[in-house]
Structure formats: structure tokens, C-alpha cells
C-alpha atoms as a PDB file:
ATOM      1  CA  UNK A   1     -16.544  -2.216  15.952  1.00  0.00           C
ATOM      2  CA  UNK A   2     -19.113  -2.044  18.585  1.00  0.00           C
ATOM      3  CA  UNK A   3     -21.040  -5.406  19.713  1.00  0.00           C
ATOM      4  CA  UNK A   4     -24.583  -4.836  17.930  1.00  0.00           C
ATOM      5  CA  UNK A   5     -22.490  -4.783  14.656  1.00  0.00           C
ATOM      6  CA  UNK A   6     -20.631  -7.655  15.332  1.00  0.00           C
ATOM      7  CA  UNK A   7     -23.712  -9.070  16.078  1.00  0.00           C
ATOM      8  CA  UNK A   8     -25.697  -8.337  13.307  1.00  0.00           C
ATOM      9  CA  UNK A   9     -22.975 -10.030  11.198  1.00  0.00           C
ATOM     10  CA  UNK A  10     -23.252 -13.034  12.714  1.00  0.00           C
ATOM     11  CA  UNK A  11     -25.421 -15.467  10.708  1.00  0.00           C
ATOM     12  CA  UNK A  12     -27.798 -17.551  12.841  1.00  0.00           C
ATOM     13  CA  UNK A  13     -27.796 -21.249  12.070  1.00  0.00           C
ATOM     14  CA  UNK A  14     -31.530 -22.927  11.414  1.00  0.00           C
ATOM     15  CA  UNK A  15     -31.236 -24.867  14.721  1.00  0.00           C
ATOM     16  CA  UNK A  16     -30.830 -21.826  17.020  1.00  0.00           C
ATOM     17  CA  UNK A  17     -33.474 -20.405  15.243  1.00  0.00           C
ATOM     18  CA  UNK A  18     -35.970 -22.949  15.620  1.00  0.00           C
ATOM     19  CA  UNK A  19     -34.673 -22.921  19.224  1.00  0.00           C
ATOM     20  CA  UNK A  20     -35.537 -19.496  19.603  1.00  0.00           C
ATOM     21  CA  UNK A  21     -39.011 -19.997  17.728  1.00  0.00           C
ATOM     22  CA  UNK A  22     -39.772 -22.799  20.004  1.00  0.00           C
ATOM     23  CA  UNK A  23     -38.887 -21.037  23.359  1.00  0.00           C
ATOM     24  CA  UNK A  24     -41.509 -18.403  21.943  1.00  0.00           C
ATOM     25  CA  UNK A  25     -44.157 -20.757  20.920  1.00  0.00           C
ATOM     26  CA  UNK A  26     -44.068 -18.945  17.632  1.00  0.00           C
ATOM     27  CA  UNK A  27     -45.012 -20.767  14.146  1.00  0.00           C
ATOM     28  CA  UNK A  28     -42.842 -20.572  11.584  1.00  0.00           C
ATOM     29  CA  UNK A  29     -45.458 -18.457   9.771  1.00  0.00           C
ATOM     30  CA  UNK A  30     -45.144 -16.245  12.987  1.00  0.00           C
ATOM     31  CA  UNK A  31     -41.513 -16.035  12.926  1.00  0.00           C
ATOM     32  CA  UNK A  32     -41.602 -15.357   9.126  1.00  0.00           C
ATOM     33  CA  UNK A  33     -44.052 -12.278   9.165  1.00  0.00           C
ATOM     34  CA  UNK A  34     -42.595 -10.859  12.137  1.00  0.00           C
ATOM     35  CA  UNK A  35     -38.631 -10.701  10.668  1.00  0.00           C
ATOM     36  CA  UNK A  36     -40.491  -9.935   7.217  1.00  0.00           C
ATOM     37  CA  UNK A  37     -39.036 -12.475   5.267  1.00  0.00           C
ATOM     38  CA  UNK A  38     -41.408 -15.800   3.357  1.00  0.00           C
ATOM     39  CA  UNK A  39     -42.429 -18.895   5.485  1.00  0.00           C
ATOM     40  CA  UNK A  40     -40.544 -20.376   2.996  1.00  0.00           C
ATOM     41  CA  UNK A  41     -37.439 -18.662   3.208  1.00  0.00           C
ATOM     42  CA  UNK A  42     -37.317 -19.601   6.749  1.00  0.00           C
ATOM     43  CA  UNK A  43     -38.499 -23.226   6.458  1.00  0.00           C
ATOM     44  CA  UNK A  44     -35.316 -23.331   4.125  1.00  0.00           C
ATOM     45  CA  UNK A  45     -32.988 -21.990   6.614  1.00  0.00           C
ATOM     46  CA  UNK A  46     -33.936 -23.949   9.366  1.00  0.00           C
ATOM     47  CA  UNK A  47     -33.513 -27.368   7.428  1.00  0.00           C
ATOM     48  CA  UNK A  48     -30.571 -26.337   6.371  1.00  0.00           C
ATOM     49  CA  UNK A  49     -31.614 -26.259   2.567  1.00  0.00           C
ATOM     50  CA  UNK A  50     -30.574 -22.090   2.205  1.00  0.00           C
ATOM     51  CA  UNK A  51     -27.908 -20.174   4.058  1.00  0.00           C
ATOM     52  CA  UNK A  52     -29.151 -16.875   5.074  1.00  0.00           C
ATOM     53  CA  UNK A  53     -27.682 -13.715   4.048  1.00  0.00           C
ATOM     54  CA  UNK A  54     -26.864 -11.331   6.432  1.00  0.00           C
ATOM     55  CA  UNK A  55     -29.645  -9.228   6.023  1.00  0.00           C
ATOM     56  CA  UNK A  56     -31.970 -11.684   6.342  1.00  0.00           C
ATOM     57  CA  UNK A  57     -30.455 -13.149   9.569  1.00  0.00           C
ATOM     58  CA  UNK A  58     -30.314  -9.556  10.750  1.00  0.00           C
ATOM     59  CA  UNK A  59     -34.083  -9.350  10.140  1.00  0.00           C
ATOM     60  CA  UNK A  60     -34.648 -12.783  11.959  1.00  0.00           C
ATOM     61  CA  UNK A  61     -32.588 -12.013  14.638  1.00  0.00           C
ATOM     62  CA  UNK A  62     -33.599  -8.356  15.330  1.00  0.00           C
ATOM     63  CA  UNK A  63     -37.501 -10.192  15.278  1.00  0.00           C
ATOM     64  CA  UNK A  64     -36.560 -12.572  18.066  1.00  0.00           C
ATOM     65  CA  UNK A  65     -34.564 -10.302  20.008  1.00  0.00           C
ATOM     66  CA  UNK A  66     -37.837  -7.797  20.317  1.00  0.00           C
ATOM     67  CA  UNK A  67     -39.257 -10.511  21.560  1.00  0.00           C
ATOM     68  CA  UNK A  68     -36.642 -11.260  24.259  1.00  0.00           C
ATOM     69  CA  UNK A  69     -34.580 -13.663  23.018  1.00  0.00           C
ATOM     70  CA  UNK A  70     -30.716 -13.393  23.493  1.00  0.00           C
ATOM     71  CA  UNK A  71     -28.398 -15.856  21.639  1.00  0.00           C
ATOM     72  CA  UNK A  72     -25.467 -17.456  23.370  1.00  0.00           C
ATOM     73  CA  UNK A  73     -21.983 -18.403  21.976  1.00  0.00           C
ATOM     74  CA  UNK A  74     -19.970 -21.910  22.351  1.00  0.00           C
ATOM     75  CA  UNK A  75     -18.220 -21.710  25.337  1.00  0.00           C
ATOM     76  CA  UNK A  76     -15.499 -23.881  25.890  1.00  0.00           C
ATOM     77  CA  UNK A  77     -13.340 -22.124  28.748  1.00  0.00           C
ATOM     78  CA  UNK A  78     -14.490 -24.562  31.489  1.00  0.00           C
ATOM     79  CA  UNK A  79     -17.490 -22.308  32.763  1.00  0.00           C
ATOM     80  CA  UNK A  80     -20.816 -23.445  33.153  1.00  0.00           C
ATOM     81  CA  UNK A  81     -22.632 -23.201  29.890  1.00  0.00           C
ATOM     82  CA  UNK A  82     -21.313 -25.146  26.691  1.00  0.00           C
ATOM     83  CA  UNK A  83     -22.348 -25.054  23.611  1.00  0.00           C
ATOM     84  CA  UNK A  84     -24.214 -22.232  21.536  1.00  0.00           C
ATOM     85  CA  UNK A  85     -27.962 -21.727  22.929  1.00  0.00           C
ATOM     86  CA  UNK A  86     -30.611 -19.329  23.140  1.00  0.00           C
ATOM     87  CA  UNK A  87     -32.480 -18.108  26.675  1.00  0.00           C
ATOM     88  CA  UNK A  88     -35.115 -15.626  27.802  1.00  0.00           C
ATOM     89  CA  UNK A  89     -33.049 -12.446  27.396  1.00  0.00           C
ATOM     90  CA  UNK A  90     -32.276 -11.811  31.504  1.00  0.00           C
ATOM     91  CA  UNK A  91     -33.476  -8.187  33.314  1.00  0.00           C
ATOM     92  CA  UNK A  92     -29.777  -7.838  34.277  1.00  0.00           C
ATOM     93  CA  UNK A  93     -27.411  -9.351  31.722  1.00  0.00           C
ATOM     94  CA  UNK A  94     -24.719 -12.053  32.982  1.00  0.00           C
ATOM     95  CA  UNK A  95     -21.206 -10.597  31.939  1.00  0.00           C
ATOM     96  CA  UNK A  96     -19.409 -13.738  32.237  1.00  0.00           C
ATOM     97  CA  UNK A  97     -21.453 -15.262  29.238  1.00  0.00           C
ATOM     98  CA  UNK A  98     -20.610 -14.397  25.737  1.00  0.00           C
ATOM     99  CA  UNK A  99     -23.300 -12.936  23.954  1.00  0.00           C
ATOM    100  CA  UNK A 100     -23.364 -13.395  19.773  1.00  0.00           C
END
């Protein structure tokens, strides 16, 4: 299964996603129209109120990745970066940190 699938499955939890948002300066009603999903849809999966489905996460996802947004996964091998995060989406991508 290639990567993009893999990470298309992935369902995003509300916090990354409002970490992602907030890196962007985007509104929620932003976020929302640009992932075409409700403001309230997404207010619901960032409290934690609604799981997403996996569409809808794709949708988020694919919205905030446009935008340059790359999502990081727990690492917990001893390497720098600890924890699952979200960054500016680098020119030249760092193969040493697992992407989700």
C-alpha cells in the first residue's frame, strides 16, 4: 500500500487539527469551507464531541496539506522529535521523521 493511502486512512485527532489551523491562522469557518465539510462538523471534531470518518479527515487533511502543512507521528526511538505534531511542510523533506 503506498504512503498517501496509508495516509489518507489515518484519522486526524481534533488537537492536531486545531494545531494545524492555528499554525495557518485559519478560522475554523476557514478550515471548514476549505476541506468542504460544516463549521460545525469541525467544531465537533476538534472538542472531541464527533470522531471523524475517514472521508471527512481525508477532506480536512488534504485542505491543510494544500496549504503546506505536514503531520508528524509519535516518535519514541530516542531521536529528536517526540510526540505527534504538525510543521510547515519543509522544501526538502527530512527522511528520518515519520510522516502520517
Amino acid at each position: 500500500m503506498s504512503r498517501s493511502l496509508i495516509a489518507m486512512d489515518t484519522i486526524l485527532p481534533g488537537d492536531l487539527i486545531r494545531a494545524a489551523r492555528a499554525l495557518l491562522g485559519w478560522s475554523q469557518e476557514k478550515l471548514a469551507s476549505e476541506s468542504g465539510i460544516t463549521t460545525k462538523s469541525l467544531r465537533d471534531i476538534e472538542l472531541g464531541t464527533r470522531r471523524p470518518t475517514s472521508k471527512t479527515s481525508g477532506q480536512i487533511r488534504q485542505a491543510l496539506e494544500a496549504a503546506k502543512i505536514q503531520f508528524i507521528a509519535a516518535n519514541d526511538d530516542g531521536s529528536e522529535i517526540v510526540g505527534a505534531g504538525v510543521r510547515w511542510k519543509p522544501d526538502r523533506p527530512n527522511m528520518t521523521i515519520k510522516i502520517i
